[in-house]
N, C-alpha and C. Protein backbone atom coordinates (compact mmCIF):
# COMPACT_ATOMS: atom_id res chain seq x y z
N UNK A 1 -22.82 -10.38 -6.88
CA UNK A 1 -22.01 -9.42 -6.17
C UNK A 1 -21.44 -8.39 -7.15
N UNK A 2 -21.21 -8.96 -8.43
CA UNK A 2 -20.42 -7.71 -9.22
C UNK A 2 -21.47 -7.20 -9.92
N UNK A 3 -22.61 -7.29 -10.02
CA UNK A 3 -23.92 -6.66 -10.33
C UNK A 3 -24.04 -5.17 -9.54
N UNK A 4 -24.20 -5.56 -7.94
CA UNK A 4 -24.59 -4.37 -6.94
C UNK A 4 -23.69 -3.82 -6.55
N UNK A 5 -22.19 -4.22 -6.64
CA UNK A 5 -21.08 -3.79 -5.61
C UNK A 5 -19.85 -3.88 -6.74
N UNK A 6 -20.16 -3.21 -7.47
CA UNK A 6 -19.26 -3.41 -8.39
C UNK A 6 -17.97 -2.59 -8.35
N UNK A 7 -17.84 -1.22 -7.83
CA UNK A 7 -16.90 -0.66 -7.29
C UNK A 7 -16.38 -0.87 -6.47
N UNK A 8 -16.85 -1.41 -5.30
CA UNK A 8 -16.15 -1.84 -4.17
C UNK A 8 -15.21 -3.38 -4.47
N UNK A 9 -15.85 -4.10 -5.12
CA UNK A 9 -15.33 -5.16 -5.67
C UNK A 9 -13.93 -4.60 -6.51
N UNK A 10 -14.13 -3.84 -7.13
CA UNK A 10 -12.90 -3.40 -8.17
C UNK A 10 -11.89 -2.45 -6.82
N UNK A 11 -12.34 -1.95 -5.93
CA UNK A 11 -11.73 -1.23 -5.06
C UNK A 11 -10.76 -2.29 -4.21
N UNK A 12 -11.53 -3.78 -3.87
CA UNK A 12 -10.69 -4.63 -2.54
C UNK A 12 -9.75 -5.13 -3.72
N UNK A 13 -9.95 -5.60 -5.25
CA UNK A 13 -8.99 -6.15 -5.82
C UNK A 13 -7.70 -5.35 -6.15
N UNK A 14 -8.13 -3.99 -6.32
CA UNK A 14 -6.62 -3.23 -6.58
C UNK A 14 -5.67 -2.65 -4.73
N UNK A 15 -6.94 -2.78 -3.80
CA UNK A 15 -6.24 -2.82 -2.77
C UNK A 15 -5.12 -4.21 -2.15
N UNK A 16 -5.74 -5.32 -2.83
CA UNK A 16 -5.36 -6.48 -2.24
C UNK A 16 -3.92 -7.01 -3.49
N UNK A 17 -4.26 -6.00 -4.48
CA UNK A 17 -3.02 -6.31 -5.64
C UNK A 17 -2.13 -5.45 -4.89
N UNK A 18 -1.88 -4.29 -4.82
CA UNK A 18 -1.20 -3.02 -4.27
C UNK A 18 -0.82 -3.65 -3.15
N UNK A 19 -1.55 -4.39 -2.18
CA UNK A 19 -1.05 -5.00 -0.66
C UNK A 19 -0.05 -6.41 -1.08
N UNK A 20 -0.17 -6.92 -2.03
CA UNK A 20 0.65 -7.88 -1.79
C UNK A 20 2.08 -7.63 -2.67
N UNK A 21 1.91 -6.48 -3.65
CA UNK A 21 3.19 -5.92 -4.41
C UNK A 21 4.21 -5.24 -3.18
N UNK A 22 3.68 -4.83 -2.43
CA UNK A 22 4.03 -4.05 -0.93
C UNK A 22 4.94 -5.04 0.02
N UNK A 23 3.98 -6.53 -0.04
CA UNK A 23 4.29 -7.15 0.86
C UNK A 23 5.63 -8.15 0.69
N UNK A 24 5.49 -8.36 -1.25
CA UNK A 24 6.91 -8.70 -1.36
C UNK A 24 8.22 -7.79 -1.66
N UNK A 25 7.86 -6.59 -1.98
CA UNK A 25 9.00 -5.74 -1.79
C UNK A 25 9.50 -5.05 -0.65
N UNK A 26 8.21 -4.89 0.35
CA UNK A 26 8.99 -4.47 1.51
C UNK A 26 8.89 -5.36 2.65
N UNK A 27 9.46 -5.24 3.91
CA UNK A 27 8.99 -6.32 4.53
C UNK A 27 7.40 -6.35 5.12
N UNK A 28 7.26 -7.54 6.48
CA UNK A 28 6.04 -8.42 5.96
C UNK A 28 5.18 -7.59 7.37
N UNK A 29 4.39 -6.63 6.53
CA UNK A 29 3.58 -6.19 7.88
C UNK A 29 1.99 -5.89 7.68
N UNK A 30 1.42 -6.84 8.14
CA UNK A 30 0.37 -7.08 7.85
C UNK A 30 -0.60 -6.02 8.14
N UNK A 31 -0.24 -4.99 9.55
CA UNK A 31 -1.09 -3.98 9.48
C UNK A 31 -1.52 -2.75 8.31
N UNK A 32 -0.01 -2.87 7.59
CA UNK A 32 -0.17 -1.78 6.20
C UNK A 32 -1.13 -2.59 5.03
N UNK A 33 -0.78 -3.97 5.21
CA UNK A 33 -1.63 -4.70 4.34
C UNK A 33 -3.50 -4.78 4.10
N UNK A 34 -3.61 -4.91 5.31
CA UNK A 34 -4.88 -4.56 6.09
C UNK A 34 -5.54 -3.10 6.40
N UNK A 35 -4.57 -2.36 6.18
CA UNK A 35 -4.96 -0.96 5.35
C UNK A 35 -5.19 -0.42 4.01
N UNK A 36 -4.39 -0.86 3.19
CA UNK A 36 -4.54 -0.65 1.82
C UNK A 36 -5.90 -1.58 1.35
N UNK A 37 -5.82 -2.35 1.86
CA UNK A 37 -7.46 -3.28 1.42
C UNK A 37 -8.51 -2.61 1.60
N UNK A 38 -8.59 -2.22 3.22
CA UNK A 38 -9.52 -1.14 3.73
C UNK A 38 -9.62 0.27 2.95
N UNK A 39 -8.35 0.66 2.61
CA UNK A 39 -8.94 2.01 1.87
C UNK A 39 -9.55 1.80 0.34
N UNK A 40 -8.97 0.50 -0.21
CA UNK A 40 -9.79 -0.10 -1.17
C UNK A 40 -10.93 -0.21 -1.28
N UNK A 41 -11.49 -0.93 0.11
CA UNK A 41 -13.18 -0.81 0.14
C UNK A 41 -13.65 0.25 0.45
N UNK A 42 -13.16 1.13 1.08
CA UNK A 42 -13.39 2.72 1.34
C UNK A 42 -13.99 3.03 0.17
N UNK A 43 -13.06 3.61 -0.87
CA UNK A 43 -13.41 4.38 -1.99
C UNK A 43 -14.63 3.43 -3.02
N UNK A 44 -14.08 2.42 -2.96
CA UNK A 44 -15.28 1.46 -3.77
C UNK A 44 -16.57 1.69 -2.99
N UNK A 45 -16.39 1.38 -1.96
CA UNK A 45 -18.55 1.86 -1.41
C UNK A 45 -18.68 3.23 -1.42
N UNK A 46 -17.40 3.89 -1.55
CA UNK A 46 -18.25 5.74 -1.70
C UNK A 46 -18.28 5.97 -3.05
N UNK A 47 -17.58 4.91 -4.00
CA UNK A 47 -18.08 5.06 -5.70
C UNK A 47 -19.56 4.41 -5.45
N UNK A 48 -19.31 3.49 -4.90
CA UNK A 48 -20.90 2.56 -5.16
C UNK A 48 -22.44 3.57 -4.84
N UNK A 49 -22.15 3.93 -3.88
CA UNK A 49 -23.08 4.54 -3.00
C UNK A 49 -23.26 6.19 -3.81
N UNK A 50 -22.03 6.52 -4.73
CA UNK A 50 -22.54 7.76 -5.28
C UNK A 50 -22.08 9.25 -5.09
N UNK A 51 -21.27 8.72 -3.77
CA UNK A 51 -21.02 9.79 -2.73
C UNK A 51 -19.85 10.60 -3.18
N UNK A 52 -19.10 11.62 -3.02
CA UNK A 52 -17.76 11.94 -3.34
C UNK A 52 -16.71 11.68 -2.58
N UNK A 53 -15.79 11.09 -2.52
CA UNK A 53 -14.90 10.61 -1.83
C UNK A 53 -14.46 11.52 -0.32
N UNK A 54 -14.42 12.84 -0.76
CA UNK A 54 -13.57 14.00 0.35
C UNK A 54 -14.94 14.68 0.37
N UNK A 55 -15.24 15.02 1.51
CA UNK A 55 -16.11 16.63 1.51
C UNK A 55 -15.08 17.65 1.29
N UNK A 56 -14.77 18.57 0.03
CA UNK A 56 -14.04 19.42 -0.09
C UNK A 56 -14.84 20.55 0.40
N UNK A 57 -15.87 20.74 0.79
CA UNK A 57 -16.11 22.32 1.11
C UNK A 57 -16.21 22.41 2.95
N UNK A 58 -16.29 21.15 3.70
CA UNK A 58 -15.84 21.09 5.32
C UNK A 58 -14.18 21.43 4.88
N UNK A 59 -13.80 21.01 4.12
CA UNK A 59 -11.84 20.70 4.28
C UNK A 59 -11.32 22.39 3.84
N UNK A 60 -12.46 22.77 3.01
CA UNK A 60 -12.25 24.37 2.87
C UNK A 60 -12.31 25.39 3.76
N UNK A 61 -13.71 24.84 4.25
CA UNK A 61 -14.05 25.40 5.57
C UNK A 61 -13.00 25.63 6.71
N UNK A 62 -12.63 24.57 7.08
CA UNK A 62 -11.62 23.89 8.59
C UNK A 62 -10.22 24.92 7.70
N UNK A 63 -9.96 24.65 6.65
CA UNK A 63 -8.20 25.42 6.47
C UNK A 63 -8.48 26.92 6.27
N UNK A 64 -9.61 27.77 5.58
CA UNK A 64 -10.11 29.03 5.80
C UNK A 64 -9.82 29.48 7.67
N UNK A 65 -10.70 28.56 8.10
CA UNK A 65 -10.95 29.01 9.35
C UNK A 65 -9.85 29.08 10.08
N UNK A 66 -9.33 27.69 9.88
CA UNK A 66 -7.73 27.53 11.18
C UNK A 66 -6.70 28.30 10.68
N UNK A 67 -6.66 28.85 8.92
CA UNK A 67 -5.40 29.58 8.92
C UNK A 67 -6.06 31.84 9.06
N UNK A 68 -6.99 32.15 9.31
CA UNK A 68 -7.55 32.99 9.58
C UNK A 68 -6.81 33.72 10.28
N UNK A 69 -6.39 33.32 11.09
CA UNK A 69 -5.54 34.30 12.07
C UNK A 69 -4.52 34.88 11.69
N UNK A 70 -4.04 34.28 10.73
CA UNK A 70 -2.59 34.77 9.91
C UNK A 70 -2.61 36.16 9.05
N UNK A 71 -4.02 36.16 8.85
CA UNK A 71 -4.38 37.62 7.65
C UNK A 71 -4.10 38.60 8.42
């Protein structure tokens, strides 16, 4: 597993460290917990896979376009 998936692996462990530093300092809610893991494996399979995390030139696109009207 840490051969092929080696980012994602390093991604659920700093999500699941970060989720439980969370879980004893603030109180106990498992849905934020179960998010931070998830965005853990997020970024680890879009390191794995190669990909860039954000499409910055749609996110350029969409704020060009939607703030347009203002010029």
């Amino acid at each position: 597993m840490w051969n092929q998936h080696r980012a994602k692996t390093i991604g659920v462990i700093a999500g699941v460290i970060l989720a439980v530093i969370y879980l004893f300092v603030g109180f106990w809610d498992m849905l934020v917990f179960g998010f931070i893991v998830l965005v853990g494996f997020y970024v680890g399979q879009k390191i794995d896979a190669g990909e860039p995390l954000m499409d910055w030139e749609s996110i350029y696109k969409w704020l060009t376009d939607r703030w347009r009207m203002f010029k």
